[in-house]
C-alpha atoms as a PDB file:
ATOM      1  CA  UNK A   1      12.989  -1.033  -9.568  1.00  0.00           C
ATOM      2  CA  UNK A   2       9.846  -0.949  -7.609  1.00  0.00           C
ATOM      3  CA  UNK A   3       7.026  -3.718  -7.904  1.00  0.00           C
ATOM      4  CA  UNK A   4       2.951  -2.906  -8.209  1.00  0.00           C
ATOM      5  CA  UNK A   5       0.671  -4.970  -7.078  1.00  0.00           C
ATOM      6  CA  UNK A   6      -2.761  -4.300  -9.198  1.00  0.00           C
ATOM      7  CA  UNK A   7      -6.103  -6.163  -8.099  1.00  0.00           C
ATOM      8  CA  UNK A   8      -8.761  -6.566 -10.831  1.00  0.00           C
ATOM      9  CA  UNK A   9     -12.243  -5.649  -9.156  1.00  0.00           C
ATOM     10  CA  UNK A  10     -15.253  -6.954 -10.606  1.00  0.00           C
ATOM     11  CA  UNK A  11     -19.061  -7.265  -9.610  1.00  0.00           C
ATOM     12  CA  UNK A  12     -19.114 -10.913  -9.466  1.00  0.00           C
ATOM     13  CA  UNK A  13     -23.252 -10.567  -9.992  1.00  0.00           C
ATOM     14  CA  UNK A  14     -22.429  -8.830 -13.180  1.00  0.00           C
ATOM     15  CA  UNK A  15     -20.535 -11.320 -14.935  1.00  0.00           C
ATOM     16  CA  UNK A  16     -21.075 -11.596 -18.853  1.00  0.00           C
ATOM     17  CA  UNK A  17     -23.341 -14.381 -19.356  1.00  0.00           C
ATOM     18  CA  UNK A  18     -21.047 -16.482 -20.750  1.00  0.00           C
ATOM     19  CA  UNK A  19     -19.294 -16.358 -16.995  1.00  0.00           C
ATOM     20  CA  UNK A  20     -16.201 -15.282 -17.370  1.00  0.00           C
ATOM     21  CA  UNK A  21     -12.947 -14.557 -20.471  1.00  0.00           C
ATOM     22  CA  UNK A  22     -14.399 -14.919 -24.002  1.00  0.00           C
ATOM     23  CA  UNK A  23     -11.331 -16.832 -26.178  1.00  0.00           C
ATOM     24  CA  UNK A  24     -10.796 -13.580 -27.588  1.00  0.00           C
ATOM     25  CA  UNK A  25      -9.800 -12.079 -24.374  1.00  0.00           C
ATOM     26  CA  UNK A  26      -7.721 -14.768 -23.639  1.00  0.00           C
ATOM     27  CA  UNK A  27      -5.708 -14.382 -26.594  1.00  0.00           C
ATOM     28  CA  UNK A  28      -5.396 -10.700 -25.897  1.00  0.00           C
ATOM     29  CA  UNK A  29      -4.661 -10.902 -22.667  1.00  0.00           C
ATOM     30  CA  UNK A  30      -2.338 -13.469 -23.508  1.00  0.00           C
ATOM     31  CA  UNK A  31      -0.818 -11.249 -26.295  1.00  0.00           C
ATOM     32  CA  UNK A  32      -0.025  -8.327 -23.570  1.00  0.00           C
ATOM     33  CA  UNK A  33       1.020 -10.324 -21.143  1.00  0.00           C
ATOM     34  CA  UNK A  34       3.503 -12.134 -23.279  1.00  0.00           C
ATOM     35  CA  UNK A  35       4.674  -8.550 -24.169  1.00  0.00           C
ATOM     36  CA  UNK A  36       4.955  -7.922 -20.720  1.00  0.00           C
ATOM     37  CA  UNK A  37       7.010 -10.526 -19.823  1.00  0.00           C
ATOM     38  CA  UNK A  38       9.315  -9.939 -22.562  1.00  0.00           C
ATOM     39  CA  UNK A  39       9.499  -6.507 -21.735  1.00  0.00           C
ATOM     40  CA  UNK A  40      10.703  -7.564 -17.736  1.00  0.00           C
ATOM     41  CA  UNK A  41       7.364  -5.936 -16.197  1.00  0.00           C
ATOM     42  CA  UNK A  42       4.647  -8.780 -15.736  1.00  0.00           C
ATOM     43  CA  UNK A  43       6.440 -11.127 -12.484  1.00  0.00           C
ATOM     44  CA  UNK A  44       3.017 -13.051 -11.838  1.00  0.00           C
ATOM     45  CA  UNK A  45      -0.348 -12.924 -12.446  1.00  0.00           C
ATOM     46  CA  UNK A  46      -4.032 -15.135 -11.913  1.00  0.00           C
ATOM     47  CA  UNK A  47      -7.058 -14.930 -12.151  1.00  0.00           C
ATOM     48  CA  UNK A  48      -8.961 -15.942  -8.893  1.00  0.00           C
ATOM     49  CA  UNK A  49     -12.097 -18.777  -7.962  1.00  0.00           C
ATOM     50  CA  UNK A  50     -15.041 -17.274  -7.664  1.00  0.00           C
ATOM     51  CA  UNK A  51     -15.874 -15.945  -3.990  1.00  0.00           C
ATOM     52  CA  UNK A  52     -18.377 -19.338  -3.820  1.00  0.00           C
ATOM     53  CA  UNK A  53     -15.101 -21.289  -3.458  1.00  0.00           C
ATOM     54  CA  UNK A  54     -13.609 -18.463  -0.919  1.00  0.00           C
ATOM     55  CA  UNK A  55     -13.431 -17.703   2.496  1.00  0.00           C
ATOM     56  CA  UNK A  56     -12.993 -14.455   4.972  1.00  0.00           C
ATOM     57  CA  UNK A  57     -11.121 -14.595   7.871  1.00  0.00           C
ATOM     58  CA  UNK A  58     -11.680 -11.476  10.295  1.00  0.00           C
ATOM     59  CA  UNK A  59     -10.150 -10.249  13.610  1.00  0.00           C
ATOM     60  CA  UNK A  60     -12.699  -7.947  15.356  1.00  0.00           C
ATOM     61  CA  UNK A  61     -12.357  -6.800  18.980  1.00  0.00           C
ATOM     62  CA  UNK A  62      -9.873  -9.742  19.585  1.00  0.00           C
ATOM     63  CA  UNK A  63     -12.471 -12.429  18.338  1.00  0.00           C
ATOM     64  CA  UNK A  64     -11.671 -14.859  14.865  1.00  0.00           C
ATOM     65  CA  UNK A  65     -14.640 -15.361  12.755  1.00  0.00           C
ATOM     66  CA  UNK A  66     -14.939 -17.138   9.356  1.00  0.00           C
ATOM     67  CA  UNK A  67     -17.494 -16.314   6.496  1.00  0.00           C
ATOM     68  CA  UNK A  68     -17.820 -18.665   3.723  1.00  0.00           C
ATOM     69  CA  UNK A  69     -18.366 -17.179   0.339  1.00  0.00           C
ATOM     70  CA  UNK A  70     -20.173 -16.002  -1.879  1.00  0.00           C
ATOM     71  CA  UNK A  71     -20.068 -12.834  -0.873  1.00  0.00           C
ATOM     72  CA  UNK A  72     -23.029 -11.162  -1.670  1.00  0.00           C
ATOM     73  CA  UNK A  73     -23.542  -8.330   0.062  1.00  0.00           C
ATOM     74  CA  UNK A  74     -20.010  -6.784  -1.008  1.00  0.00           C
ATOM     75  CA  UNK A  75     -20.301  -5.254  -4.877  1.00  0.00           C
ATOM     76  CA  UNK A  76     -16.992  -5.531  -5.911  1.00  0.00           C
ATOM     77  CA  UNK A  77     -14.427  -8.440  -5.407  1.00  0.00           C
ATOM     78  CA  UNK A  78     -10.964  -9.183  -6.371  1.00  0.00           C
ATOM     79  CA  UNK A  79     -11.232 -11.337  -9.192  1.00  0.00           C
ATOM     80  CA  UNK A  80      -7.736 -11.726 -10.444  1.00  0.00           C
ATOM     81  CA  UNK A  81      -4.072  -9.875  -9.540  1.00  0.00           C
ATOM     82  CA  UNK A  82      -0.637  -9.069 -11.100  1.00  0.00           C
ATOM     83  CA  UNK A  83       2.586  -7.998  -9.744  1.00  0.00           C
ATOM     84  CA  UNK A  84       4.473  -5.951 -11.934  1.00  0.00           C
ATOM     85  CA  UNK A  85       8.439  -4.177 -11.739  1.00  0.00           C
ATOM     86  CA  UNK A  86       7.682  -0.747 -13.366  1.00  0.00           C
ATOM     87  CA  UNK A  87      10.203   2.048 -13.504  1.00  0.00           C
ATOM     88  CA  UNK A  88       7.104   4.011 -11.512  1.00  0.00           C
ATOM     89  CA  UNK A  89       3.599   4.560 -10.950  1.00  0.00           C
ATOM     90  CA  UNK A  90       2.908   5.934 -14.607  1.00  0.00           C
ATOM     91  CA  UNK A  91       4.608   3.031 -16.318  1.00  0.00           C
ATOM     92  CA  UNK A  92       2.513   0.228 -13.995  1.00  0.00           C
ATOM     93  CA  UNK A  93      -0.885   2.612 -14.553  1.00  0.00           C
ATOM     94  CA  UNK A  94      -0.014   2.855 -18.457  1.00  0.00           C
ATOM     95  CA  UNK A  95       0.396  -1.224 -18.297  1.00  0.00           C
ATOM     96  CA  UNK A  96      -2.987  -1.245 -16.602  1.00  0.00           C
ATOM     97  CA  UNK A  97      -4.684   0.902 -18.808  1.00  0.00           C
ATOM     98  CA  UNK A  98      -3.594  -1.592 -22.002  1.00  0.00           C
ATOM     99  CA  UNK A  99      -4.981  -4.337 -20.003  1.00  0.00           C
ATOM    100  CA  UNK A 100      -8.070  -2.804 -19.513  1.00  0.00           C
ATOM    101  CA  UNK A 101      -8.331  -2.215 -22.987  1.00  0.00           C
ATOM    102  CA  UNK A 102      -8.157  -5.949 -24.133  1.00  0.00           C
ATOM    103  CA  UNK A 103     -11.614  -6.503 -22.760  1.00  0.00           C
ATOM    104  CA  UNK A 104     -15.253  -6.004 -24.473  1.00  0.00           C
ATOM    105  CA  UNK A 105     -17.276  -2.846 -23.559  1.00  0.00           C
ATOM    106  CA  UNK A 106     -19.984  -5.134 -21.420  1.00  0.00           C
ATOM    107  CA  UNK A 107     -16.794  -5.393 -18.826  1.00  0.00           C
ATOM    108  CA  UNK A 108     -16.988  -3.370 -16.207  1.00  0.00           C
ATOM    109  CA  UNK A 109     -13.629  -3.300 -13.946  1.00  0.00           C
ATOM    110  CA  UNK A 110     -11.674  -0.984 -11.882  1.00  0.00           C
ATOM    111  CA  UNK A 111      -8.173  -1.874 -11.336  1.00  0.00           C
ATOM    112  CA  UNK A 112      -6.188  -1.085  -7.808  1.00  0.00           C
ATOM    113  CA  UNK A 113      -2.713  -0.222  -8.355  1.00  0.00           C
ATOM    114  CA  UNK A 114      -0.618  -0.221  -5.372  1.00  0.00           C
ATOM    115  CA  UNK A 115       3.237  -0.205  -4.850  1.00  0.00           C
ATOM    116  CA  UNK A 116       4.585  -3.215  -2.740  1.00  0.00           C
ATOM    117  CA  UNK A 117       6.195  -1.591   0.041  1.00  0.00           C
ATOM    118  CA  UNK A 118       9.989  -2.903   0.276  1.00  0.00           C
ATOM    119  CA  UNK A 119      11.627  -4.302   3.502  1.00  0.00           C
END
């Protein structure tokens, strides 16, 4: 069965003032996930640091260079991941979707779902 990798993408200026999950969230989140897990789908997920605490690492025109977070002149960063075992794309999209749907309407996220490619 093939795995997804989604990435959550968030404006990290944009954050809801209390900074991050209300409890509520949590608990739904935690609700679906538990339901995911149970199901055989969710195989790991996390929420990341904020890009403050992060790093980039880039190869240019054989040259290293490091950039230390924040990152503010990129609008959307990865702020969290799962890797899921889906029958195929719909299923892992459909999972997505109910994810999405646990959060308030102030959120504002777009969700990347790729396949991991195998071997």
């Amino acid at each position: 069965m093939p795995r997804y990798l989604t990435m959550i993408r968030i404006n990290e200026n944009d954050m809801p003032d209390e900074g991050g999950p209300s409890l509520e969230l949590q608990e739904r989140m935690g609700v679906l996930f538990e339901e995911m897990t149970k199901a055989g789908v969710m195989l790991d997920n996390a929420g990341l640091r904020p890009t403050a605490e992060g790093a980039r690492v880039t190869w240019e025109k054989g040259e290293l260079s490091v950039t230390d977070g924040p990152f503010t002149e990129t609008k959307e960063v990865i702020g969290g991941y799962s890797i899921m075992q889906a029958k195929d794309s719909a299923e892992a999209i459909e999972w997505t979707k109910r994810f999405l749907k646990t959060h308030e309407e102030y959120w504002t996220i777009t969700v990347e779902v790729r396949e991991i490619g195998e071997g």
